[in-house]
C-alpha atoms as a PDB file:
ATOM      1  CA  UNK A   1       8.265 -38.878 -10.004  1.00  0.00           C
ATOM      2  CA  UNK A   2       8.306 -41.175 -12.954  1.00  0.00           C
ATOM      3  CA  UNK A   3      10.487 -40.083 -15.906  1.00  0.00           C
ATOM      4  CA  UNK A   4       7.138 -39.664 -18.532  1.00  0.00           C
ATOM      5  CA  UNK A   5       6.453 -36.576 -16.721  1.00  0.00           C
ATOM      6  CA  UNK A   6       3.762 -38.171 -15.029  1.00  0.00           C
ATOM      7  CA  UNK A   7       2.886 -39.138 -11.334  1.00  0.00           C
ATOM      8  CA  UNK A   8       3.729 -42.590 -10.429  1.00  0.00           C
ATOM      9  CA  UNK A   9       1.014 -45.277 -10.644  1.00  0.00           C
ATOM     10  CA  UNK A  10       0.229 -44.854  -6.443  1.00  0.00           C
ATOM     11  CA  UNK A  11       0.589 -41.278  -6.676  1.00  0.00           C
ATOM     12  CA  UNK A  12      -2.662 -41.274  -9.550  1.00  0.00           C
ATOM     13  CA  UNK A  13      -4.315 -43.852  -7.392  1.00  0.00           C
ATOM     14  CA  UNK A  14      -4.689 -40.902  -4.947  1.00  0.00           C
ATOM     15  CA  UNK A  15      -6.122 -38.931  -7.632  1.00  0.00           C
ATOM     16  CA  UNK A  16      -8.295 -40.367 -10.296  1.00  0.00           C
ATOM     17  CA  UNK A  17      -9.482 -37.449 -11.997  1.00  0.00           C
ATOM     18  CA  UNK A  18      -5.950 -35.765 -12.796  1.00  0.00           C
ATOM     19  CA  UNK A  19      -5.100 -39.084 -14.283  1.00  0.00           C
ATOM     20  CA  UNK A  20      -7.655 -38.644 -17.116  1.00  0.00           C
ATOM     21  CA  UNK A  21      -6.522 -34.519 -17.975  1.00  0.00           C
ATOM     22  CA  UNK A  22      -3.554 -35.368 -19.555  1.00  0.00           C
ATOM     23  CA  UNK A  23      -1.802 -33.546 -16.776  1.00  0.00           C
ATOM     24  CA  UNK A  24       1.716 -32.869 -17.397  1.00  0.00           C
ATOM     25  CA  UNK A  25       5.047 -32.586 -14.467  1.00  0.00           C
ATOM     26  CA  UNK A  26       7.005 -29.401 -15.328  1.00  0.00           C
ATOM     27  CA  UNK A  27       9.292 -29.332 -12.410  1.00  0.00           C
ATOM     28  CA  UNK A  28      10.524 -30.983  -9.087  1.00  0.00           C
ATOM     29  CA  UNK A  29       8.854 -30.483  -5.910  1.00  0.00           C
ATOM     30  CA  UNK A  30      10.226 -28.260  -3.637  1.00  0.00           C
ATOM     31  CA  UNK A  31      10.474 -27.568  -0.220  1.00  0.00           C
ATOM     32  CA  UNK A  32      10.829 -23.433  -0.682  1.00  0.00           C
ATOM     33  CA  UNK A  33       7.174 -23.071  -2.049  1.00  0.00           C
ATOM     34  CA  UNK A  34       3.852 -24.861  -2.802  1.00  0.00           C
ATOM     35  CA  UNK A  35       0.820 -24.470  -5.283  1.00  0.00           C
ATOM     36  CA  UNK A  36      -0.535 -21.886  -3.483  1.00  0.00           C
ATOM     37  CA  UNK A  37       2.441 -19.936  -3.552  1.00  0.00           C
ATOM     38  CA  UNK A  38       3.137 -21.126  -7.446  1.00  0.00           C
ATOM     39  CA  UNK A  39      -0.150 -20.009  -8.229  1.00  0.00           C
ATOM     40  CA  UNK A  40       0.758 -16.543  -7.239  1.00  0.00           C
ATOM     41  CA  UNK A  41       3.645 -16.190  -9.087  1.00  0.00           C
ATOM     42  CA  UNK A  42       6.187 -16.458  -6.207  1.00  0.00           C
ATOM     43  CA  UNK A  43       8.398 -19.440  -5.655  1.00  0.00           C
ATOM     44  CA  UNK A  44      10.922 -18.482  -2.812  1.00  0.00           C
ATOM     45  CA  UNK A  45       8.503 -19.075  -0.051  1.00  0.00           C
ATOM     46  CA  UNK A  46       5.735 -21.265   1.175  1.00  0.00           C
ATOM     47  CA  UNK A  47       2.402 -20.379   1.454  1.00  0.00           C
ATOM     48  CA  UNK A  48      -0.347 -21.505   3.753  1.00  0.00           C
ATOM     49  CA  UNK A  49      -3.366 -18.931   3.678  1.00  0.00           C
ATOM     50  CA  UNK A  50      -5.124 -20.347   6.662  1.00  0.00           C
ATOM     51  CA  UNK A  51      -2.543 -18.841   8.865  1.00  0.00           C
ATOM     52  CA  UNK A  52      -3.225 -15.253   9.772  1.00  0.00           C
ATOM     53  CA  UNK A  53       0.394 -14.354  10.101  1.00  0.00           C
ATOM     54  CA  UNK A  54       0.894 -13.659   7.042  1.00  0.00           C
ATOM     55  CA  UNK A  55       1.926 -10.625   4.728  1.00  0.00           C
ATOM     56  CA  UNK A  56      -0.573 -11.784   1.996  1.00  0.00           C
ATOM     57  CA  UNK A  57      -3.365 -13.070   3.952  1.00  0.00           C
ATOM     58  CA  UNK A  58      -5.572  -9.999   3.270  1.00  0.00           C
ATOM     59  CA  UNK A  59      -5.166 -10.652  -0.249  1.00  0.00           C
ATOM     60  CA  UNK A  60      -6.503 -14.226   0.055  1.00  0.00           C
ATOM     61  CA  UNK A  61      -9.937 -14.176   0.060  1.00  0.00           C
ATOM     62  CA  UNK A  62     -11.830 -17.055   1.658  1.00  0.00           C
ATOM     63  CA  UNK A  63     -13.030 -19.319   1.161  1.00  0.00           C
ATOM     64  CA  UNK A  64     -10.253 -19.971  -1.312  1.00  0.00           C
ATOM     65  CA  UNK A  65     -10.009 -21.644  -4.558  1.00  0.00           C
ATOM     66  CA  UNK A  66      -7.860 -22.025  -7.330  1.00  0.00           C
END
């Protein structure tokens, strides 16, 4: 991560659009959760809502979007 609180120039490359919201880092990444999880408020676990193992998939409708 670059120390602006932005992406580093390659990272943007991958995504051209973000570059131009004025997007903003607001925290490490982590290996204990993801966006998904984020998104739902939780951030001691990793979420992947394709799997039907889960104890939340019922509450992920799909197709899913955030």
């Amino acid at each position: 991560m670059a120390t602006d609180g932005r992406l580093e120039p390659y990272q943007e490359e991958e995504f051209p659009n973000l570059a131009a919201t004025g997007y903003r880092i607001t925290s490490k990444r982590s290996r204990l959760y993801n966006c998904f999880a984020w998104a739902a408020g939780e951030d001691d676990r990793w979420w992947n809502p394709l799997e039907s193992n889960n104890s939340y998939n019922d509450a992920v409708p799909l197709p899913m979007m955030i």
